[in-house]
C-alpha atoms as a PDB file:
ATOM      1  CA  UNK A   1      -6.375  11.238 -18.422  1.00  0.00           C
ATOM      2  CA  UNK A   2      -8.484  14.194 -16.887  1.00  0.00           C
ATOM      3  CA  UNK A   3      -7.207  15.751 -13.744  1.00  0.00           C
ATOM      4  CA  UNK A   4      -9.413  13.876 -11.094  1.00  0.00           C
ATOM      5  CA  UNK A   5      -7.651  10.951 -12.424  1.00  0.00           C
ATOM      6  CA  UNK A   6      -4.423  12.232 -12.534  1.00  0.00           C
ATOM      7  CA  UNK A   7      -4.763  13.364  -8.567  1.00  0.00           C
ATOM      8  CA  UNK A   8      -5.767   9.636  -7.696  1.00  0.00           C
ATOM      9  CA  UNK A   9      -2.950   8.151  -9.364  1.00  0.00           C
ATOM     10  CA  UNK A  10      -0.497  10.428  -7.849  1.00  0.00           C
ATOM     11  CA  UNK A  11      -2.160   9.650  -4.289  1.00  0.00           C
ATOM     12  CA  UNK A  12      -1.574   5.923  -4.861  1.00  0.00           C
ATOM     13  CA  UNK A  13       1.921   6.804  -5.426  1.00  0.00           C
ATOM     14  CA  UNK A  14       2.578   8.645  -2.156  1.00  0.00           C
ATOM     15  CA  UNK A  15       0.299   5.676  -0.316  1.00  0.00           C
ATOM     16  CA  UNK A  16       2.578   3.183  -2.086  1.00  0.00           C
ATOM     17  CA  UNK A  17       5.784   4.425  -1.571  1.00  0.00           C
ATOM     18  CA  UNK A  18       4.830   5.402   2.363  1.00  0.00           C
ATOM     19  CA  UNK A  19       4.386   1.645   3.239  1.00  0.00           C
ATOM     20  CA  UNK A  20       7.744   1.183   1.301  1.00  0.00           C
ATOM     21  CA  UNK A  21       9.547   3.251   3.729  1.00  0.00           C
ATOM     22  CA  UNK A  22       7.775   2.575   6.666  1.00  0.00           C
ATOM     23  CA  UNK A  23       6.788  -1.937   6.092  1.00  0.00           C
ATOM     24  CA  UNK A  24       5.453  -3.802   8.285  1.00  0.00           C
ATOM     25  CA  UNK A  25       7.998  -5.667  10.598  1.00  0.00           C
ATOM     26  CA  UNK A  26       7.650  -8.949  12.512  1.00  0.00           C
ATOM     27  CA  UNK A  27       8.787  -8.883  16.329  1.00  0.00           C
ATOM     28  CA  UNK A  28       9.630 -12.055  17.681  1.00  0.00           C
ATOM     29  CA  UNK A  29      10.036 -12.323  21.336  1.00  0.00           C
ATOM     30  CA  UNK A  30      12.297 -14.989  23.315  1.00  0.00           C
ATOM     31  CA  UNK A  31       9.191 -16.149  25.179  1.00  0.00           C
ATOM     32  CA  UNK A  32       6.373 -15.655  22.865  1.00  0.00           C
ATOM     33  CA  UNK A  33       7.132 -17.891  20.323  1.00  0.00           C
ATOM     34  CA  UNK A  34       3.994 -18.243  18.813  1.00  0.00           C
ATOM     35  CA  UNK A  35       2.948 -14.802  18.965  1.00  0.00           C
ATOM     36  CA  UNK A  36       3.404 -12.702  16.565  1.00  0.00           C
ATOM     37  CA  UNK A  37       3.350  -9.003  16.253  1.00  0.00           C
ATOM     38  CA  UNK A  38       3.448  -6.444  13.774  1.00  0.00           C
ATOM     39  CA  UNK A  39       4.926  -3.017  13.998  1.00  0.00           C
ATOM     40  CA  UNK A  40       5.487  -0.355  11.343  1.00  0.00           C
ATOM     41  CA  UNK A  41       8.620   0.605  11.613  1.00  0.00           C
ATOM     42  CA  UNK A  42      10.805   3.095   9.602  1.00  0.00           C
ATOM     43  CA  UNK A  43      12.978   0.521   6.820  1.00  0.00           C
ATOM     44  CA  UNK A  44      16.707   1.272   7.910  1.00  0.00           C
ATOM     45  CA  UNK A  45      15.592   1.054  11.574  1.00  0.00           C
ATOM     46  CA  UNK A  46      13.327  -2.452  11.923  1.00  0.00           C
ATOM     47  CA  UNK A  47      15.399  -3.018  15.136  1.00  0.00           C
ATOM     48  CA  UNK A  48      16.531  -6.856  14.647  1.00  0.00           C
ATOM     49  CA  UNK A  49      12.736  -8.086  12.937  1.00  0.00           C
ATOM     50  CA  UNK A  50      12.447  -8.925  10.086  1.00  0.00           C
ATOM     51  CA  UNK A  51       9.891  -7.212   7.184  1.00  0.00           C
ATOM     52  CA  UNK A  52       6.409  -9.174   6.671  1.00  0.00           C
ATOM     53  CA  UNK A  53       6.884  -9.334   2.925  1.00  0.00           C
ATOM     54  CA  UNK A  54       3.324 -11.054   2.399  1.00  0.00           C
ATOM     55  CA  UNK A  55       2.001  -8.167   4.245  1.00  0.00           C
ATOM     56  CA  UNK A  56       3.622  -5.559   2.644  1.00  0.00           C
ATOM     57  CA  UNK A  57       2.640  -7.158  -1.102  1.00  0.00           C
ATOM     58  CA  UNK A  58      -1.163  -7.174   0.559  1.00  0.00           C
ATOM     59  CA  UNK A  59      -0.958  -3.696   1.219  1.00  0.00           C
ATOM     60  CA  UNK A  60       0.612  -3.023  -1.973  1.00  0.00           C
ATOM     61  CA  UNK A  61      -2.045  -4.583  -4.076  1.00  0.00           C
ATOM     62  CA  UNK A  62      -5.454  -3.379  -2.390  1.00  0.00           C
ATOM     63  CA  UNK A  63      -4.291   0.036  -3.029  1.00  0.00           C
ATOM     64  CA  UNK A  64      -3.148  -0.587  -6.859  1.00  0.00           C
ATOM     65  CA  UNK A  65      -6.462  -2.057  -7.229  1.00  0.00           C
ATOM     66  CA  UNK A  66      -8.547   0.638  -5.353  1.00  0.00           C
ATOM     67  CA  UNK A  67      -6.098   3.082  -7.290  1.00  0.00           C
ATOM     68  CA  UNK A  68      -7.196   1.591 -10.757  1.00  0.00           C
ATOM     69  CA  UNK A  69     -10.760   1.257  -9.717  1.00  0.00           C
ATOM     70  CA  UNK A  70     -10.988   4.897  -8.806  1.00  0.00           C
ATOM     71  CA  UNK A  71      -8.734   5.962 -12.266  1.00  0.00           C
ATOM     72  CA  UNK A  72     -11.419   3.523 -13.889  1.00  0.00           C
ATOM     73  CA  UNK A  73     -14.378   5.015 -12.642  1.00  0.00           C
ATOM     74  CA  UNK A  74     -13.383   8.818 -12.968  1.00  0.00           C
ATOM     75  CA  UNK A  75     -12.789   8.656 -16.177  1.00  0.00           C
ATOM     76  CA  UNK A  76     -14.818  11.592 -18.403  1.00  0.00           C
ATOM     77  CA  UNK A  77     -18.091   9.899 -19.864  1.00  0.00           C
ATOM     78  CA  UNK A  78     -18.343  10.252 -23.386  1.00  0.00           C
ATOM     79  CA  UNK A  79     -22.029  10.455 -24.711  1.00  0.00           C
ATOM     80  CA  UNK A  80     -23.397   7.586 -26.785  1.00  0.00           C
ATOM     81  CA  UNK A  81     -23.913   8.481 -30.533  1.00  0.00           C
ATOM     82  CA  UNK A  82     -27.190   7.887 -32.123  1.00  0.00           C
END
């Protein structure tokens, strides 16, 4: 794993843990029932709502795959033999 690599897996890292600690929260209102609204919020403090796990695992996976595609496609390029 060269270094470019090594720098883009590390960023993925830091993205994924950040939307660890601060999810996405659902606030549900008395008379708004069928509203719903998201907040990020820090994880010990969602305030009574209650985490949107779907949208957390979303998050989650876009940036594992952008973080393999970009690991994928900065990899050193070896030349062909002949």
């Amino acid at each position: 794993m060269n270094w470019k690599q090594k720098i883009c897996l590390w960023i993925g890292i830091v993205a994924i843990v950040a939307m660890g600690i601060f999810p996405p929260v659902s606030i549900f209102e008395a008379g708004r029932y069928a509203e719903r609204d998201i907040e990020y919020r820090f994880l010990l403090n969602t305030g009574g709502g209650l985490v949107a796990l779907s949208n957390l695992l979303l998050q989650w996976a876009v940036v594992a795959v952008g973080t393999g595609y970009l690991i994928y496609t900065l990899k050193d390029k070896k030349p062909k033999d002949e």
